[in-house]
PDB file of N, CA and C in Angstrom:
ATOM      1  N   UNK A   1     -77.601  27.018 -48.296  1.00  0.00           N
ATOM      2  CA  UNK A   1     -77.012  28.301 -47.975  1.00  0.00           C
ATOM      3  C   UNK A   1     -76.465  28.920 -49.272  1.00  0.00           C
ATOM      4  N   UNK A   2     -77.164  30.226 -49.130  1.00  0.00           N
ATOM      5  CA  UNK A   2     -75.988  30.752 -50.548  1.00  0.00           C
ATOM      6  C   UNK A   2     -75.103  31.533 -50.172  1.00  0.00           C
ATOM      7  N   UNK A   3     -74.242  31.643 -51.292  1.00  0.00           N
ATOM      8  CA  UNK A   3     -72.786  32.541 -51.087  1.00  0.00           C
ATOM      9  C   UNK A   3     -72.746  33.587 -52.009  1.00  0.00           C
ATOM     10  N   UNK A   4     -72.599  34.879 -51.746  1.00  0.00           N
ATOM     11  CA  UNK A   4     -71.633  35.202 -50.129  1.00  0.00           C
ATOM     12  C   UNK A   4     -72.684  34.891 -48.943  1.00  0.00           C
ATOM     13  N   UNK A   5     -72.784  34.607 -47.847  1.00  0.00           N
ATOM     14  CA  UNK A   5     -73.279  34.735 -46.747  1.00  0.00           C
ATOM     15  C   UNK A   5     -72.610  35.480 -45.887  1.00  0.00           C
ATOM     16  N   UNK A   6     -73.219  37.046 -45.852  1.00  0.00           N
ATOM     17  CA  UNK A   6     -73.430  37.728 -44.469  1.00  0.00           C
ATOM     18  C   UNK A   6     -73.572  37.621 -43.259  1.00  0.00           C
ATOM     19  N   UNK A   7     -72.662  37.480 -42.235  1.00  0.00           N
ATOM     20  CA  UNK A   7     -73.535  37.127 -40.633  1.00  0.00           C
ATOM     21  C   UNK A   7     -73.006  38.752 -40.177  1.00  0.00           C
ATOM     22  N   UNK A   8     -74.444  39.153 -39.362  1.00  0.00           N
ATOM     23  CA  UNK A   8     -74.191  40.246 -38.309  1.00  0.00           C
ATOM     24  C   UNK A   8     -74.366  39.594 -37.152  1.00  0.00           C
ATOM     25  N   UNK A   9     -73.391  39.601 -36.058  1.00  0.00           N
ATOM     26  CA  UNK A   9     -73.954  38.809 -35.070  1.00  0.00           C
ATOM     27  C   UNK A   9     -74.097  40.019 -33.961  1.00  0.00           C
ATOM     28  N   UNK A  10     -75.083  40.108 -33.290  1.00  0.00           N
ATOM     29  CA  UNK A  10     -75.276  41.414 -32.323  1.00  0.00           C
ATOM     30  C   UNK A  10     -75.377  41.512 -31.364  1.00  0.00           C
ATOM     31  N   UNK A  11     -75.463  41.710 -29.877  1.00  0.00           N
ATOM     32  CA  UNK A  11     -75.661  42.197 -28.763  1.00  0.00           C
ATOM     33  C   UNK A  11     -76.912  42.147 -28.408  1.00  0.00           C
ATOM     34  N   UNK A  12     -77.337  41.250 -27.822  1.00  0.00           N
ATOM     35  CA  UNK A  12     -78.934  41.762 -27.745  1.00  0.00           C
ATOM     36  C   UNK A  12     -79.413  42.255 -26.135  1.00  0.00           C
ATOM     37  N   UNK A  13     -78.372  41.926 -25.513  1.00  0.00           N
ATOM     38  CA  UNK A  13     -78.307  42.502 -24.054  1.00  0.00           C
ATOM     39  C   UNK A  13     -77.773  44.246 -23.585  1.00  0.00           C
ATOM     40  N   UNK A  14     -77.334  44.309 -25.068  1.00  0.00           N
ATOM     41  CA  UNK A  14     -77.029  45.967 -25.403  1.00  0.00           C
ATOM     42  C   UNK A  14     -78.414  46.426 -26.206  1.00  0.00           C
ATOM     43  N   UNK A  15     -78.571  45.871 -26.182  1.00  0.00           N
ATOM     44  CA  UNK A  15     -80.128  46.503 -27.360  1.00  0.00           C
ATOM     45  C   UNK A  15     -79.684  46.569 -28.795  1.00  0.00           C
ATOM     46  N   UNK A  16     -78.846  46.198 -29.138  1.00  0.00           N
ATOM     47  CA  UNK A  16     -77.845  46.097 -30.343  1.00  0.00           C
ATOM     48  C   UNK A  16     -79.072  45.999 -31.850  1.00  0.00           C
ATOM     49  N   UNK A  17     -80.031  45.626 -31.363  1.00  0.00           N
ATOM     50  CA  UNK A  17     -80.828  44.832 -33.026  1.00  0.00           C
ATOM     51  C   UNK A  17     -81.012  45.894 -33.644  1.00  0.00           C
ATOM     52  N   UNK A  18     -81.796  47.217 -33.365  1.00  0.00           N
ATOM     53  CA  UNK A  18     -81.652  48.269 -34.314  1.00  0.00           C
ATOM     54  C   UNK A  18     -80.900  48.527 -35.233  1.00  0.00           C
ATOM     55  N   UNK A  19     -79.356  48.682 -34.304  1.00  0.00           N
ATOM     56  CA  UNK A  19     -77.694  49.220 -35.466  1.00  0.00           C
ATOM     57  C   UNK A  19     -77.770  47.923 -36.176  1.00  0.00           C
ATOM     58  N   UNK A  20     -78.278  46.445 -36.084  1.00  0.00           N
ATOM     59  CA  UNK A  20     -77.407  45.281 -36.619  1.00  0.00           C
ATOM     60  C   UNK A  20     -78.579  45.293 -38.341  1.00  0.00           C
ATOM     61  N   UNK A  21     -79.610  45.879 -37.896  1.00  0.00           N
ATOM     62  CA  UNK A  21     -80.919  46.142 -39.145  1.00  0.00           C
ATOM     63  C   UNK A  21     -80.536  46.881 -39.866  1.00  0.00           C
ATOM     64  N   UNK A  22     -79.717  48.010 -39.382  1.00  0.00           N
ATOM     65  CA  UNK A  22     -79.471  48.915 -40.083  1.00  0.00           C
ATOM     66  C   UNK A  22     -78.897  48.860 -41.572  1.00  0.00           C
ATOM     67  N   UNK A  23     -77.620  47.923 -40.487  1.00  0.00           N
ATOM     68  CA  UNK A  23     -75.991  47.965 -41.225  1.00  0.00           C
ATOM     69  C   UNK A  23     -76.548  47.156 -42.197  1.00  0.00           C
ATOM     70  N   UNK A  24     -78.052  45.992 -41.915  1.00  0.00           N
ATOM     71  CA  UNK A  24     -78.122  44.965 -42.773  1.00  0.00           C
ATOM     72  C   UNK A  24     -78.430  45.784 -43.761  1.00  0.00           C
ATOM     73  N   UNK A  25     -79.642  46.151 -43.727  1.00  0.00           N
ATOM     74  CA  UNK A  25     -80.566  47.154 -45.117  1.00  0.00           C
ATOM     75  C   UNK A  25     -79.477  47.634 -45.585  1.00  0.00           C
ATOM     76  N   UNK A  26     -78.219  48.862 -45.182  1.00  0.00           N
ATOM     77  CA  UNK A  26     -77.105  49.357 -45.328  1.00  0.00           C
ATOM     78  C   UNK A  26     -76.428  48.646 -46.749  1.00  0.00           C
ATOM     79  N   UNK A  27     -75.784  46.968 -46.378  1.00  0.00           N
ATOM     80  CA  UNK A  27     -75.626  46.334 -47.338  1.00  0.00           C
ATOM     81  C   UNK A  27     -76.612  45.533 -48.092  1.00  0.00           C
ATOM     82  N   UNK A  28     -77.818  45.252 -47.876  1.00  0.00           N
ATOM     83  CA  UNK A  28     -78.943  44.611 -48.562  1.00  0.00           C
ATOM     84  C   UNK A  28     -78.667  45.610 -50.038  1.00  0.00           C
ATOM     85  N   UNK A  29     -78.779  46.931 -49.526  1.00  0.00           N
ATOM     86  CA  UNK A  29     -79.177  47.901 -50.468  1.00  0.00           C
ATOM     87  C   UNK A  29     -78.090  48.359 -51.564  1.00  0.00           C
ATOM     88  N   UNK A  30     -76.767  48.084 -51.327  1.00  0.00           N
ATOM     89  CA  UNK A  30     -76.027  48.399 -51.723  1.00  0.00           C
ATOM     90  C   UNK A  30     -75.086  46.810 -52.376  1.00  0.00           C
ATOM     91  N   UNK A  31     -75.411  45.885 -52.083  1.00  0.00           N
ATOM     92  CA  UNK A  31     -74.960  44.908 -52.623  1.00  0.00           C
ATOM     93  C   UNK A  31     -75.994  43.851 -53.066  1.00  0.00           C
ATOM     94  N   UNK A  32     -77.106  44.678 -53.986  1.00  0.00           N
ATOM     95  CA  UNK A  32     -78.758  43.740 -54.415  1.00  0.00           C
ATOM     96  C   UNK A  32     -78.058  42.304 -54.969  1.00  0.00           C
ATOM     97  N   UNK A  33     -77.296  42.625 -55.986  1.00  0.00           N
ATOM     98  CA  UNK A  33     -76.793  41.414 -56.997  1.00  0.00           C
ATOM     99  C   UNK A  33     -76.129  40.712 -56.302  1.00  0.00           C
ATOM    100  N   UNK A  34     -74.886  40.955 -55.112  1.00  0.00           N
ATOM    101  CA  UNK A  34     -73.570  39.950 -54.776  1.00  0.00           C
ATOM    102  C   UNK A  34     -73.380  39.392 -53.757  1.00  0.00           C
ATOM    103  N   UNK A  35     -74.815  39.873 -52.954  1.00  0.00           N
ATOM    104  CA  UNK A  35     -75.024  38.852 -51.424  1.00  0.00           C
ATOM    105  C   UNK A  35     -75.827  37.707 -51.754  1.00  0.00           C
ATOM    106  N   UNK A  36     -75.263  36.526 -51.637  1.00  0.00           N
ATOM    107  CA  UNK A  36     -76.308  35.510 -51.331  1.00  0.00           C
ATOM    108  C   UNK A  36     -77.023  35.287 -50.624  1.00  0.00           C
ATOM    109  N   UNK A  37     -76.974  35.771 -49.288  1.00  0.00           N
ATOM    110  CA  UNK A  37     -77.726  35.699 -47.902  1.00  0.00           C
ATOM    111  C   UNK A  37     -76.970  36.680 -46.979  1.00  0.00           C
ATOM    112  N   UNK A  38     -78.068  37.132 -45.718  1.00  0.00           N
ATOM    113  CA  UNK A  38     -77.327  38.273 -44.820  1.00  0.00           C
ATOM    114  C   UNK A  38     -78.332  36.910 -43.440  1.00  0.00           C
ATOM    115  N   UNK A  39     -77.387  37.385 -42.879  1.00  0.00           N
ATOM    116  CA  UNK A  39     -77.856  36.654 -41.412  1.00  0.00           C
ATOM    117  C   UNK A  39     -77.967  37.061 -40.190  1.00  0.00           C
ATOM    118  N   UNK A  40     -78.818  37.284 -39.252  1.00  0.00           N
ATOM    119  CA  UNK A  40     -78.508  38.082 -38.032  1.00  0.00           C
ATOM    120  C   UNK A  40     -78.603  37.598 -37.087  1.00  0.00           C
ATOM    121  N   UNK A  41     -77.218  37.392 -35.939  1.00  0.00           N
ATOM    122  CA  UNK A  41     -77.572  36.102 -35.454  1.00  0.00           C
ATOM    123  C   UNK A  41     -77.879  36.920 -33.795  1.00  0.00           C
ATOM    124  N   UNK A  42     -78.022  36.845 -32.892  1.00  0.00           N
ATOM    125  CA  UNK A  42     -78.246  37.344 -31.499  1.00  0.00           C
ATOM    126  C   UNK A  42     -77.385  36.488 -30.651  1.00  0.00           C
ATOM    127  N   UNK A  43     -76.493  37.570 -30.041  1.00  0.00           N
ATOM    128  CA  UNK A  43     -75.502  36.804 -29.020  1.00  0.00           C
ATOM    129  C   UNK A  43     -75.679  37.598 -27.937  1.00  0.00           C
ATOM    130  N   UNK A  44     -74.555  37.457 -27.018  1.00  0.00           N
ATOM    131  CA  UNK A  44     -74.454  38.373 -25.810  1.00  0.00           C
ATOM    132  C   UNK A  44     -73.469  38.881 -25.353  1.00  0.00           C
ATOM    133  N   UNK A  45     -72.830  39.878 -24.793  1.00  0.00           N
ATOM    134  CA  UNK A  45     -71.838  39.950 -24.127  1.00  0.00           C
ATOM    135  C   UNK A  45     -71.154  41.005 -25.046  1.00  0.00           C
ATOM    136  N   UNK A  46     -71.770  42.048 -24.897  1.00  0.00           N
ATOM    137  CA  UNK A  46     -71.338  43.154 -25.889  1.00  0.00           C
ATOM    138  C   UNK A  46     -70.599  42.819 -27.593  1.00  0.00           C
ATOM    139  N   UNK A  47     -71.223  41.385 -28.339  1.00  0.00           N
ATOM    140  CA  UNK A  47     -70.469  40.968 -29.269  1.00  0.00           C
ATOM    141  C   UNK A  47     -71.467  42.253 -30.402  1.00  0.00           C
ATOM    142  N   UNK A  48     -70.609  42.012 -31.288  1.00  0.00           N
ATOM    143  CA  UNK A  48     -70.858  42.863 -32.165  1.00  0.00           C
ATOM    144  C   UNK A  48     -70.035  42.456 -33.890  1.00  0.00           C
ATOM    145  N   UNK A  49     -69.928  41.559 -34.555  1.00  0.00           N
ATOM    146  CA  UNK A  49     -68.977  40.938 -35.047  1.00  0.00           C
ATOM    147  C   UNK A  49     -70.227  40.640 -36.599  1.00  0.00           C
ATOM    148  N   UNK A  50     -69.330  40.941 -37.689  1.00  0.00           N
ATOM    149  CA  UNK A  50     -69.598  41.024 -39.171  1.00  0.00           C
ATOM    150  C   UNK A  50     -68.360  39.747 -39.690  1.00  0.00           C
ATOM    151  N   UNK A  51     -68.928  38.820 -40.844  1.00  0.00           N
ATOM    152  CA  UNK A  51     -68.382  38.045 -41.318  1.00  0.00           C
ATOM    153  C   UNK A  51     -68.958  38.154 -42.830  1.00  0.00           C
ATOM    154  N   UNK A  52     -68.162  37.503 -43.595  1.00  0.00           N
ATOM    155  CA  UNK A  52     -68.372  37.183 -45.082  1.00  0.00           C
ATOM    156  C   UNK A  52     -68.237  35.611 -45.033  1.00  0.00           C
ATOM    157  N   UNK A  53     -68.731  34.705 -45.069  1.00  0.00           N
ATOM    158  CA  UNK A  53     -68.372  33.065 -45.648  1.00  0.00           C
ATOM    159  C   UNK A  53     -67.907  32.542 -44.604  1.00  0.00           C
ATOM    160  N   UNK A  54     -68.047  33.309 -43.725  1.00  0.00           N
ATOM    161  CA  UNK A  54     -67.558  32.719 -42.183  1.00  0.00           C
ATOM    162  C   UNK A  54     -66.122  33.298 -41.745  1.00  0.00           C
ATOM    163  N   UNK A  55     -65.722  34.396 -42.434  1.00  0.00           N
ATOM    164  CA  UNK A  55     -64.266  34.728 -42.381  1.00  0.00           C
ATOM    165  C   UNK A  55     -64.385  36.326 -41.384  1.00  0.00           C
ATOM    166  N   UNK A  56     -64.333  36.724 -40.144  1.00  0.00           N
ATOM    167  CA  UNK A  56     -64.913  37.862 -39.557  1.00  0.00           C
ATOM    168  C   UNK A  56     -63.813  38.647 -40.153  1.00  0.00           C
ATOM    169  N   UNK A  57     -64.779  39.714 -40.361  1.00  0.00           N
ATOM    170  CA  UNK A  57     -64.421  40.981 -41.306  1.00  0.00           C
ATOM    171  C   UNK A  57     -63.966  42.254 -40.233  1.00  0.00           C
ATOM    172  N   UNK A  58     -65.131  42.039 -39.194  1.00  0.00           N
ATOM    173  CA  UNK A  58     -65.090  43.262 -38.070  1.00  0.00           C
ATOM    174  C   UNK A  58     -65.379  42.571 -36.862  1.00  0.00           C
ATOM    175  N   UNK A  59     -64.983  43.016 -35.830  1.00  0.00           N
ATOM    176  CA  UNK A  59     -65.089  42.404 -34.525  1.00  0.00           C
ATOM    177  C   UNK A  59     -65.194  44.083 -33.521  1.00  0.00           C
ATOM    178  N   UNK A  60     -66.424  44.577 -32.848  1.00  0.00           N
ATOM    179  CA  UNK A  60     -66.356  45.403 -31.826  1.00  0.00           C
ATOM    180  C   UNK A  60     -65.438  45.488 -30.825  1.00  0.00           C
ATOM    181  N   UNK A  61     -65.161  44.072 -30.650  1.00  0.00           N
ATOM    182  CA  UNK A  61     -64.188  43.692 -29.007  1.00  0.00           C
ATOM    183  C   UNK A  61     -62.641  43.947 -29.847  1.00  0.00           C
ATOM    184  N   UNK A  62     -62.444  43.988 -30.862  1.00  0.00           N
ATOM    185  CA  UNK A  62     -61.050  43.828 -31.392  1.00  0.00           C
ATOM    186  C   UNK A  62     -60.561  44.965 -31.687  1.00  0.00           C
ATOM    187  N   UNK A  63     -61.788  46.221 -32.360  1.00  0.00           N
ATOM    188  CA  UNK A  63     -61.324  47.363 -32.618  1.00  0.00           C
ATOM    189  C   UNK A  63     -61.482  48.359 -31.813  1.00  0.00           C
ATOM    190  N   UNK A  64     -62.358  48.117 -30.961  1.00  0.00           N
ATOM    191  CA  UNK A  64     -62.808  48.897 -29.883  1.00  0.00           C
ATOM    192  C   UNK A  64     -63.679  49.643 -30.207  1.00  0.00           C
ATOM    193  N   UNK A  65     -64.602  49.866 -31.266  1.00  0.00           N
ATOM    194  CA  UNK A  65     -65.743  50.595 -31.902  1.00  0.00           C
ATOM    195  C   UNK A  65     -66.102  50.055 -32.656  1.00  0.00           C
ATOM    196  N   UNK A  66     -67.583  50.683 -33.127  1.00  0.00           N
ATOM    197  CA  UNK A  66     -68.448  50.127 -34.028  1.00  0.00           C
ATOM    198  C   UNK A  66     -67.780  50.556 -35.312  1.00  0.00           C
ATOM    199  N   UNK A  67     -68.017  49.906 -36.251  1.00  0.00           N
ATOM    200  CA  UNK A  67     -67.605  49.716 -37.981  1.00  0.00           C
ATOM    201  C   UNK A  67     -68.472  51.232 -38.606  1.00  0.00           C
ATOM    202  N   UNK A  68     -67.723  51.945 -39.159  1.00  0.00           N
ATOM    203  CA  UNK A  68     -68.346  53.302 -40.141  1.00  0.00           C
ATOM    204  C   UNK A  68     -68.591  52.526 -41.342  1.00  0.00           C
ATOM    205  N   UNK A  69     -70.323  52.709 -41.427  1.00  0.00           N
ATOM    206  CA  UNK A  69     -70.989  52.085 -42.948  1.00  0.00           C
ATOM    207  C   UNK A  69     -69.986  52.076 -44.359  1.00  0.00           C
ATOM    208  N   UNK A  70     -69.384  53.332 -44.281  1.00  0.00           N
ATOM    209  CA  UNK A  70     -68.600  53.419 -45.705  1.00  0.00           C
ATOM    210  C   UNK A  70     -67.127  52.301 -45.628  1.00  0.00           C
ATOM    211  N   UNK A  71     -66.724  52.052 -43.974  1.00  0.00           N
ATOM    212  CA  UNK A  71     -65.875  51.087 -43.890  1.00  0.00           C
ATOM    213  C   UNK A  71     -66.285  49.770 -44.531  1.00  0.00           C
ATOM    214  N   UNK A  72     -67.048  49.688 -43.756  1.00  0.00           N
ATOM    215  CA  UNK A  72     -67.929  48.168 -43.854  1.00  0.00           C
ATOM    216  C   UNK A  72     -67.943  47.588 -45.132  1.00  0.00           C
ATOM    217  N   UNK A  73     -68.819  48.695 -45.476  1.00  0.00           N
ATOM    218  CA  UNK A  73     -68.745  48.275 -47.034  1.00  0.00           C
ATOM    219  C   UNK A  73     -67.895  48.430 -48.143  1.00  0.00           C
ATOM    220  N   UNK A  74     -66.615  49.276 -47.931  1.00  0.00           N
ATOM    221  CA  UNK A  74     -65.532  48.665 -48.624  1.00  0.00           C
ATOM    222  C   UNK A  74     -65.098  47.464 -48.516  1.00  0.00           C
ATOM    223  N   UNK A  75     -64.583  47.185 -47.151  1.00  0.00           N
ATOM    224  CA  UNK A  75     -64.475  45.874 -46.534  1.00  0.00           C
ATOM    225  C   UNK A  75     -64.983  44.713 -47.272  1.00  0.00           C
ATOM    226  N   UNK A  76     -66.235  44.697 -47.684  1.00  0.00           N
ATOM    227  CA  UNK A  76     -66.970  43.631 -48.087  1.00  0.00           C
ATOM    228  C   UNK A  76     -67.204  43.639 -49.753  1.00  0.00           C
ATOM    229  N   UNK A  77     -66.958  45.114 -50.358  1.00  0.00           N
ATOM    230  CA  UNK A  77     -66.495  44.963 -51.729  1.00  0.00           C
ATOM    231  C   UNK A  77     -65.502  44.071 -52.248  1.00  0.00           C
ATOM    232  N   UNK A  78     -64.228  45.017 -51.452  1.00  0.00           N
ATOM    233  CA  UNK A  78     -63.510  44.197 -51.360  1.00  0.00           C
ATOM    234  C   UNK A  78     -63.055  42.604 -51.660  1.00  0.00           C
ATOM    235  N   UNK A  79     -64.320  42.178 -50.412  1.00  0.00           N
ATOM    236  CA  UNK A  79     -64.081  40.422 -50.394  1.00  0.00           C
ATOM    237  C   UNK A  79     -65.258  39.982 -51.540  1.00  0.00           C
ATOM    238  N   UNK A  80     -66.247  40.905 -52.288  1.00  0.00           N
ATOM    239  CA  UNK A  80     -67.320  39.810 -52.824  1.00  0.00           C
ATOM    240  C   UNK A  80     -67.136  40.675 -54.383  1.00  0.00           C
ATOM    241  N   UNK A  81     -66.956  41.566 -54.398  1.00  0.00           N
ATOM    242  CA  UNK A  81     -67.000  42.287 -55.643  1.00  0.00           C
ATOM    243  C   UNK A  81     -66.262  43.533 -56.149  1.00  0.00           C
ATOM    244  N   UNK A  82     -64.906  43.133 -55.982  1.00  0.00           N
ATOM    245  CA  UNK A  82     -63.799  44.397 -56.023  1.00  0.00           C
ATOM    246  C   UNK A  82     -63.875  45.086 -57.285  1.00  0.00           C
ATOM    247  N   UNK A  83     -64.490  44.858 -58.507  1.00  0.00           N
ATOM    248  CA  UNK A  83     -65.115  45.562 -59.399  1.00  0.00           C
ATOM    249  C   UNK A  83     -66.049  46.225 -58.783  1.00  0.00           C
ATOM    250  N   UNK A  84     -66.589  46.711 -58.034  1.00  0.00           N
ATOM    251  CA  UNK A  84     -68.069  47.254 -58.212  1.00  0.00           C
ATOM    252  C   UNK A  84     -67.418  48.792 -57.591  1.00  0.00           C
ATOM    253  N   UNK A  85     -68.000  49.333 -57.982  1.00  0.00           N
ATOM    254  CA  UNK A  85     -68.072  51.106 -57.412  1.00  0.00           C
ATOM    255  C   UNK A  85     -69.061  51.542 -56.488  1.00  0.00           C
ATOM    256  N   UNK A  86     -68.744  52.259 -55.129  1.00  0.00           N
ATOM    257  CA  UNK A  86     -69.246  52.387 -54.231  1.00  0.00           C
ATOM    258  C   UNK A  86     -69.719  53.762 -54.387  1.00  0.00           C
ATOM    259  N   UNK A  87     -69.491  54.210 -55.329  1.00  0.00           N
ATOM    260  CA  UNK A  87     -69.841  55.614 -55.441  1.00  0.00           C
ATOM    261  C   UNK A  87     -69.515  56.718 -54.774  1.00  0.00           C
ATOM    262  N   UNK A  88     -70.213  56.983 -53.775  1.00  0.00           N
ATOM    263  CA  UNK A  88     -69.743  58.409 -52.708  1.00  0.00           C
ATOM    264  C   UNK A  88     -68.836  57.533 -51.580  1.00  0.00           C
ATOM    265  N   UNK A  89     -69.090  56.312 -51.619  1.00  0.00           N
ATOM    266  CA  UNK A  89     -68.561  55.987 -50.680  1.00  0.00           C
ATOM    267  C   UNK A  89     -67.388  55.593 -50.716  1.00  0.00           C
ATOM    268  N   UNK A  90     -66.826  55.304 -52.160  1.00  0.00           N
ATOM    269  CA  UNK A  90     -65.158  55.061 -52.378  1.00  0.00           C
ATOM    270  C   UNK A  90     -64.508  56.399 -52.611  1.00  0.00           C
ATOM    271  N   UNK A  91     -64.830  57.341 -52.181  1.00  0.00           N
ATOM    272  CA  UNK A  91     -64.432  59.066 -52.299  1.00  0.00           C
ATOM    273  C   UNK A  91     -63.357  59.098 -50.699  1.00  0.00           C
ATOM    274  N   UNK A  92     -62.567  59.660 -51.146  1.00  0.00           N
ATOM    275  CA  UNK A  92     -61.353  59.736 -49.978  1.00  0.00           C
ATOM    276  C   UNK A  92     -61.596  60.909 -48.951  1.00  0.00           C
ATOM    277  N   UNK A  93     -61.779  60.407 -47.992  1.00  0.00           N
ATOM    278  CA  UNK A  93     -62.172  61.486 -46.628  1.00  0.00           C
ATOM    279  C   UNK A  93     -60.989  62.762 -46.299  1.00  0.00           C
ATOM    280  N   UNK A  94     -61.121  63.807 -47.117  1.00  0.00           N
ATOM    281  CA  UNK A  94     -60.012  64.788 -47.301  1.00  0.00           C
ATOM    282  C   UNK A  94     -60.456  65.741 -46.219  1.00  0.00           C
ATOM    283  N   UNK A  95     -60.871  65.343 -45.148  1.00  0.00           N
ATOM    284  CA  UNK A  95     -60.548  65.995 -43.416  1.00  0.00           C
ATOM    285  C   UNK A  95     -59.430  65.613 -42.572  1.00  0.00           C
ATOM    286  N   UNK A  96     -58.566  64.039 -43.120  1.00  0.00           N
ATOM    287  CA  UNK A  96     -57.773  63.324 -42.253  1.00  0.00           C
ATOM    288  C   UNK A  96     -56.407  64.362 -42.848  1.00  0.00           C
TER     289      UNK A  96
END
């Protein structure tokens, strides 16, 4: 196994695999150098749950919604590469 290891674990009784491809490519693409592995695992029961090294980052059932990409991936800067620049996406949402 390499590290960092990614798990998306998804819903597959929601039809969930689409959004869980997404979010993957999402960070595939944006973290080429600092993922060691992304994983997608298929569960049930409306789960919806993102981890780094086994440490869950996001949980659907906990926040009550799905994770916004630019969240996510601070989130996971954050834990794998707090040097790195997200570009448009570390830009402060000046609508709130």
């Amino acid at each position: 196994m390499k590290e960092p290891r990614i798990e998306i674990e998804y819903c597959t009784q929601c039809n969930w695999l689409l959004r869980a491809t997404w979010m993957a490519q999402e960070l595939l693409t944006t973290f080429t150098q600092e993922i060691g592995e992304l994983s997608l695992i298929p569960g049930k029961g409306g789960i919806l749950e993102v981890r780094v090294s086994g440490e869950l980052i996001f949980s659907r059932k906990t926040e009550g919604r799905f994770p916004e990409m630019k969240e996510l991936k601070q989130i996971i800067r954050d834990k794998i590469a707090p040097e790195k620049s997200l570009g448009h996406s570390d830009k402060k949402d000046h609508n709130l």
